[in-house]
N, C-alpha and C. Protein backbone atom coordinates (compact mmCIF):
# COMPACT_ATOMS: atom_id res chain seq x y z
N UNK A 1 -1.29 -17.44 12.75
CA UNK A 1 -0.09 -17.03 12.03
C UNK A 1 0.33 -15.64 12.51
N UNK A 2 1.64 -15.66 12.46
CA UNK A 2 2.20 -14.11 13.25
C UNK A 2 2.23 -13.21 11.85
N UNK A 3 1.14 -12.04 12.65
CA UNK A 3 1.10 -10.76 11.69
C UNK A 3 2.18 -9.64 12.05
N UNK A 4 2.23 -8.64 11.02
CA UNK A 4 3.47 -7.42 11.45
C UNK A 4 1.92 -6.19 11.03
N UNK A 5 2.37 -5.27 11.61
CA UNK A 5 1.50 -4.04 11.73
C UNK A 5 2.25 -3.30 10.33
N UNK A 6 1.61 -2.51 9.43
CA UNK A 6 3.05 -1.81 8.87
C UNK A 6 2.06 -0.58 7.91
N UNK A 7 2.62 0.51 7.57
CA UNK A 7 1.99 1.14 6.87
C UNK A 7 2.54 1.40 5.47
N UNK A 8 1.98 1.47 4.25
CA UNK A 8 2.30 1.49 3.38
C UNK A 8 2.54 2.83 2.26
N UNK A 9 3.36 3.41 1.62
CA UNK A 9 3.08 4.90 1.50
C UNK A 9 3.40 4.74 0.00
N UNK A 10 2.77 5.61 -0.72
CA UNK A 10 2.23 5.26 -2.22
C UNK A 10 2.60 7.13 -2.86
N UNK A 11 2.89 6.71 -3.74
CA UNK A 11 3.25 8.35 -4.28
C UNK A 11 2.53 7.73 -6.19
N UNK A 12 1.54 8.38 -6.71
CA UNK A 12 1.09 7.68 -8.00
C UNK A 12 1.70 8.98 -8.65
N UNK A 13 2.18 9.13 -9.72
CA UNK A 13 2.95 10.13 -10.93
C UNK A 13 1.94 9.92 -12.00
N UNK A 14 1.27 8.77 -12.22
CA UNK A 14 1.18 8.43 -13.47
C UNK A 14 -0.13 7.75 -13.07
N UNK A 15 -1.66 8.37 -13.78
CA UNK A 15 -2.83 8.44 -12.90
C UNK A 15 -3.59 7.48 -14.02
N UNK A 16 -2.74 6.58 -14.89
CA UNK A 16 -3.33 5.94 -15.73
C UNK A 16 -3.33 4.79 -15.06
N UNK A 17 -2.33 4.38 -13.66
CA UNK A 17 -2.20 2.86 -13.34
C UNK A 17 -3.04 3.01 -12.06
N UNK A 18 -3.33 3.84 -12.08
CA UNK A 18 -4.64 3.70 -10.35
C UNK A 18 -5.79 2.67 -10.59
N UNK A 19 -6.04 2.24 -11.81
CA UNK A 19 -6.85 1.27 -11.49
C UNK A 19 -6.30 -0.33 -11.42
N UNK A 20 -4.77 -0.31 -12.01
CA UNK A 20 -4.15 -1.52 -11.42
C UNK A 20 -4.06 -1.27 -9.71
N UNK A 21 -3.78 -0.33 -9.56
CA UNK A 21 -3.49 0.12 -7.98
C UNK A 21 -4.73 -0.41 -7.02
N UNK A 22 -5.93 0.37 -7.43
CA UNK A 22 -6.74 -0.23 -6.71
C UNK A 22 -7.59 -1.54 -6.89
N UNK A 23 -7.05 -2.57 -8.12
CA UNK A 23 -6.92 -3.79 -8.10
C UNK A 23 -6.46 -4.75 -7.49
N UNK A 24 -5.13 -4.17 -7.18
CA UNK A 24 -4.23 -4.96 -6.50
C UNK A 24 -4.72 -4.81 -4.68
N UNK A 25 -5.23 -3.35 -4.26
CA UNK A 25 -5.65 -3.21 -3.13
C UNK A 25 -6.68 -3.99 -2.52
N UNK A 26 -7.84 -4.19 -3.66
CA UNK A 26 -9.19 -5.15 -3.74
C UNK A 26 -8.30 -6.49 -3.17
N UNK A 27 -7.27 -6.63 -3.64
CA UNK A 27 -7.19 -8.59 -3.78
C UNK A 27 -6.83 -8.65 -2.16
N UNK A 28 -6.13 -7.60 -2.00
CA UNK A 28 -5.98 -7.81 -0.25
C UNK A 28 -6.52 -7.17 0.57
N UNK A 29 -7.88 -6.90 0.43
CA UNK A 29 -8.87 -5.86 1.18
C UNK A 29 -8.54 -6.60 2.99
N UNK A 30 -8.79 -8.14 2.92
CA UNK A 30 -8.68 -8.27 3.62
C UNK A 30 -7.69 -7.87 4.90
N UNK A 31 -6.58 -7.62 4.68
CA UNK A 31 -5.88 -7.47 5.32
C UNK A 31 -5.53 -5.79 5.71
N UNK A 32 -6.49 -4.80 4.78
CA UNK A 32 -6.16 -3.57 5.17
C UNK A 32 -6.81 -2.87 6.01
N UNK A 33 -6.35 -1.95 6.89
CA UNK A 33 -6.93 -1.59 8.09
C UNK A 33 -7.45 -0.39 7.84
N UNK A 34 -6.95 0.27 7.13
CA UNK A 34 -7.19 1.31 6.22
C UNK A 34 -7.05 2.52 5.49
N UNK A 35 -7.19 3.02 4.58
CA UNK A 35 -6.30 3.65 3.45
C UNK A 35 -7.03 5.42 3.64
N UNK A 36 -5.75 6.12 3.56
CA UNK A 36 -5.66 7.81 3.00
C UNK A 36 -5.35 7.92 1.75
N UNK A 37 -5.94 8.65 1.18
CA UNK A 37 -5.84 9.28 0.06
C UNK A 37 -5.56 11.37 0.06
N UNK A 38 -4.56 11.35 -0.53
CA UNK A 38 -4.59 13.12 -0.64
C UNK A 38 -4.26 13.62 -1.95
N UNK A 39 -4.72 13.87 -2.64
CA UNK A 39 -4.64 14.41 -4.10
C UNK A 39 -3.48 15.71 -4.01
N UNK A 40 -2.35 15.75 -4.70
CA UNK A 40 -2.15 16.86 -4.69
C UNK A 40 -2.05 17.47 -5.90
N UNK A 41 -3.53 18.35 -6.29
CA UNK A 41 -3.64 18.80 -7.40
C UNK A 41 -2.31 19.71 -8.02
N UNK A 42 -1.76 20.23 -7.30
CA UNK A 42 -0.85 21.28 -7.69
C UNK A 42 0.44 20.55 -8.20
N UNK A 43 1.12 19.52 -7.98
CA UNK A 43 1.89 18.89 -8.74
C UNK A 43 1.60 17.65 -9.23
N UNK A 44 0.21 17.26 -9.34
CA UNK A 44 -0.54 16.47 -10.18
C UNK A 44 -0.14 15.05 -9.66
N UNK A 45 -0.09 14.86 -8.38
CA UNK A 45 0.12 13.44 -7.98
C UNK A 45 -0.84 13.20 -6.67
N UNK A 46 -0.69 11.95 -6.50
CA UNK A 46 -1.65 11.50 -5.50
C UNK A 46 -1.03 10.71 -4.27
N UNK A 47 -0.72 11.20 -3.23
CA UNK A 47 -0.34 10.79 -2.31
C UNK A 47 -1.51 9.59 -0.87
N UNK A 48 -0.83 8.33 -1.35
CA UNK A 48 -2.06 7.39 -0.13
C UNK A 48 -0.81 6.67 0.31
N UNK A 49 -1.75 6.61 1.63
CA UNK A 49 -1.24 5.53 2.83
C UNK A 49 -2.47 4.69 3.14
N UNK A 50 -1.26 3.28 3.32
CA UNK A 50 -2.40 2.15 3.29
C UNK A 50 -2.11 1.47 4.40
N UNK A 51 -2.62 1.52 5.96
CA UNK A 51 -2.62 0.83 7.08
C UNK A 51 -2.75 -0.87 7.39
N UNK A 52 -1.85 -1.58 7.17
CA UNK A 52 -1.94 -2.97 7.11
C UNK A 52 -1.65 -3.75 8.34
N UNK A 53 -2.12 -4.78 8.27
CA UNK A 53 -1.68 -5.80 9.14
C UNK A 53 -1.95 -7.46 8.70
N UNK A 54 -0.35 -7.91 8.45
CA UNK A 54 -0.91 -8.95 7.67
C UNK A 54 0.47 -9.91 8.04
N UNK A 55 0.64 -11.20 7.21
CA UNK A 55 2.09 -12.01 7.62
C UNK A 55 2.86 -10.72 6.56
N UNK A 56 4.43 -11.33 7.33
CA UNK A 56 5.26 -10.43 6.83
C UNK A 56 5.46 -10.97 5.31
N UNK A 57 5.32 -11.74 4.73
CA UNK A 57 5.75 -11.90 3.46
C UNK A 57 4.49 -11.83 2.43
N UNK A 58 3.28 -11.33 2.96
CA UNK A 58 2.05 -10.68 2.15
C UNK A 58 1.92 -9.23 2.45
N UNK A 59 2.59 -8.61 3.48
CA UNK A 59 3.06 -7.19 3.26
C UNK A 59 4.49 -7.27 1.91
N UNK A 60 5.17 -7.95 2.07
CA UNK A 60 5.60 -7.51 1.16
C UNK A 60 5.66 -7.95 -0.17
N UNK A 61 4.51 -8.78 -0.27
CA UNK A 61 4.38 -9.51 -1.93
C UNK A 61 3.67 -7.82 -2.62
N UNK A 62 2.29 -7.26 -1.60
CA UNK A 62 1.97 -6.33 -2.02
C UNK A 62 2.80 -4.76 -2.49
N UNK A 63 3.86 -4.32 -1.25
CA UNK A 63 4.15 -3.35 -1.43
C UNK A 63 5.04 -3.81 -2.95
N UNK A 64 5.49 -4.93 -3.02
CA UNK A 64 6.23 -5.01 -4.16
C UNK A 64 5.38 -5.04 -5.58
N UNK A 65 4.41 -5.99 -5.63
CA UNK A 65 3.58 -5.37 -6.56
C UNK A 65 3.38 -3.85 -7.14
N UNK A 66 2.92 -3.14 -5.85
CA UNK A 66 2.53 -1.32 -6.20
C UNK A 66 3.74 -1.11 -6.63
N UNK A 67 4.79 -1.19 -5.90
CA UNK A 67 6.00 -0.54 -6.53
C UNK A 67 6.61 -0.35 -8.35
N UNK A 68 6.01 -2.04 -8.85
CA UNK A 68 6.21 -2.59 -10.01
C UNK A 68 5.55 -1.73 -11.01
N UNK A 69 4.17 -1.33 -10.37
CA UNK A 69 3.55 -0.55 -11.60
C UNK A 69 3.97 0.72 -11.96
N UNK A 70 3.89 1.28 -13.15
CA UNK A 70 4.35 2.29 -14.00
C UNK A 70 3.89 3.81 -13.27
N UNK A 71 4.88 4.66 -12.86
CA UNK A 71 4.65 5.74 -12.34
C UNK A 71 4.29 5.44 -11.06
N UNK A 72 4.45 4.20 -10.36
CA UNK A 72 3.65 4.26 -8.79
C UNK A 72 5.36 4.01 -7.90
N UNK A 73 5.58 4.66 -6.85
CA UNK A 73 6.64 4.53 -5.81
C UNK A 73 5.96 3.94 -4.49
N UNK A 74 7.00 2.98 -3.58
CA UNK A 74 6.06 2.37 -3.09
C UNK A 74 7.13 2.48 -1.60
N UNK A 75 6.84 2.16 -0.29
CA UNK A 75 7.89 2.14 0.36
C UNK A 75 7.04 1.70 1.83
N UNK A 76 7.77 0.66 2.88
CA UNK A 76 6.88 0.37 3.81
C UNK A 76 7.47 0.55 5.31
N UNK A 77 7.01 0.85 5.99
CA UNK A 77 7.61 0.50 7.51
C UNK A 77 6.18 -0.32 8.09
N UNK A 78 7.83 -1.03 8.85
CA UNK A 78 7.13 -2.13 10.14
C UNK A 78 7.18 -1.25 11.27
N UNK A 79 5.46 -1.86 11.98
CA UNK A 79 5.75 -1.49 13.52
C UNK A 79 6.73 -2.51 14.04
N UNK A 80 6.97 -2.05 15.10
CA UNK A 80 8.02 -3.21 15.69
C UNK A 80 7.25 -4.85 16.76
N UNK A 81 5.74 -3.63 16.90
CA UNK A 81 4.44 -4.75 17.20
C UNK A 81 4.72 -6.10 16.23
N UNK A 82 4.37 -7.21 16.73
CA UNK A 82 4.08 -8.33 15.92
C UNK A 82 2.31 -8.39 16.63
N UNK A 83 2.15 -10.00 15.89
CA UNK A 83 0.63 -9.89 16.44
C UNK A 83 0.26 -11.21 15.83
N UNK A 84 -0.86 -11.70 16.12
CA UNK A 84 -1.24 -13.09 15.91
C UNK A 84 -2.91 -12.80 15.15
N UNK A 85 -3.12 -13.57 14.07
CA UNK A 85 -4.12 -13.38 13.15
C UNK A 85 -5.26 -14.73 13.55
């Protein structure tokens, strides 16, 4: 099946839904290549990027999920790479 490369960028406001967050990350471990995390204590949010490679319409079942939850912003770019799984 043709995969897309894409990275995923996560801004959390609201540090009560990080464990839906990293629920939802668990269900597609498989497919992640792998994740940054940067706390930024000083305006109390948490900035991660999540390195994926997966079909294009399970990149975006996920980023749409994160987006859904309360206080989480979600936003993705494609490489322009495709790729075969």
């Amino acid at each position: 099946m043709e995969t897309r490369i894409a990275i995923i960028a996560i801004i959390v406001e609201k540090p009560e839904s990080v464990e839906k967050l990293n629920a939802l990350l668990h269900e597609y471990a498989e497919y992640i290549i792998g994740r940054m995390g940067i706390p930024y204590r000083e305006r109390r949010i948490s900035i991660i990027s999540i390195a994926i490679d997966a079909p294009h319409n399970t990149i975006s079942a996920l980023s749409g999920k994160i987006g859904r939850l309360p206080g989480i912003n979600a936003k993705t770019v494609y490489s322009n790479l495709g790729g075969n799984a």
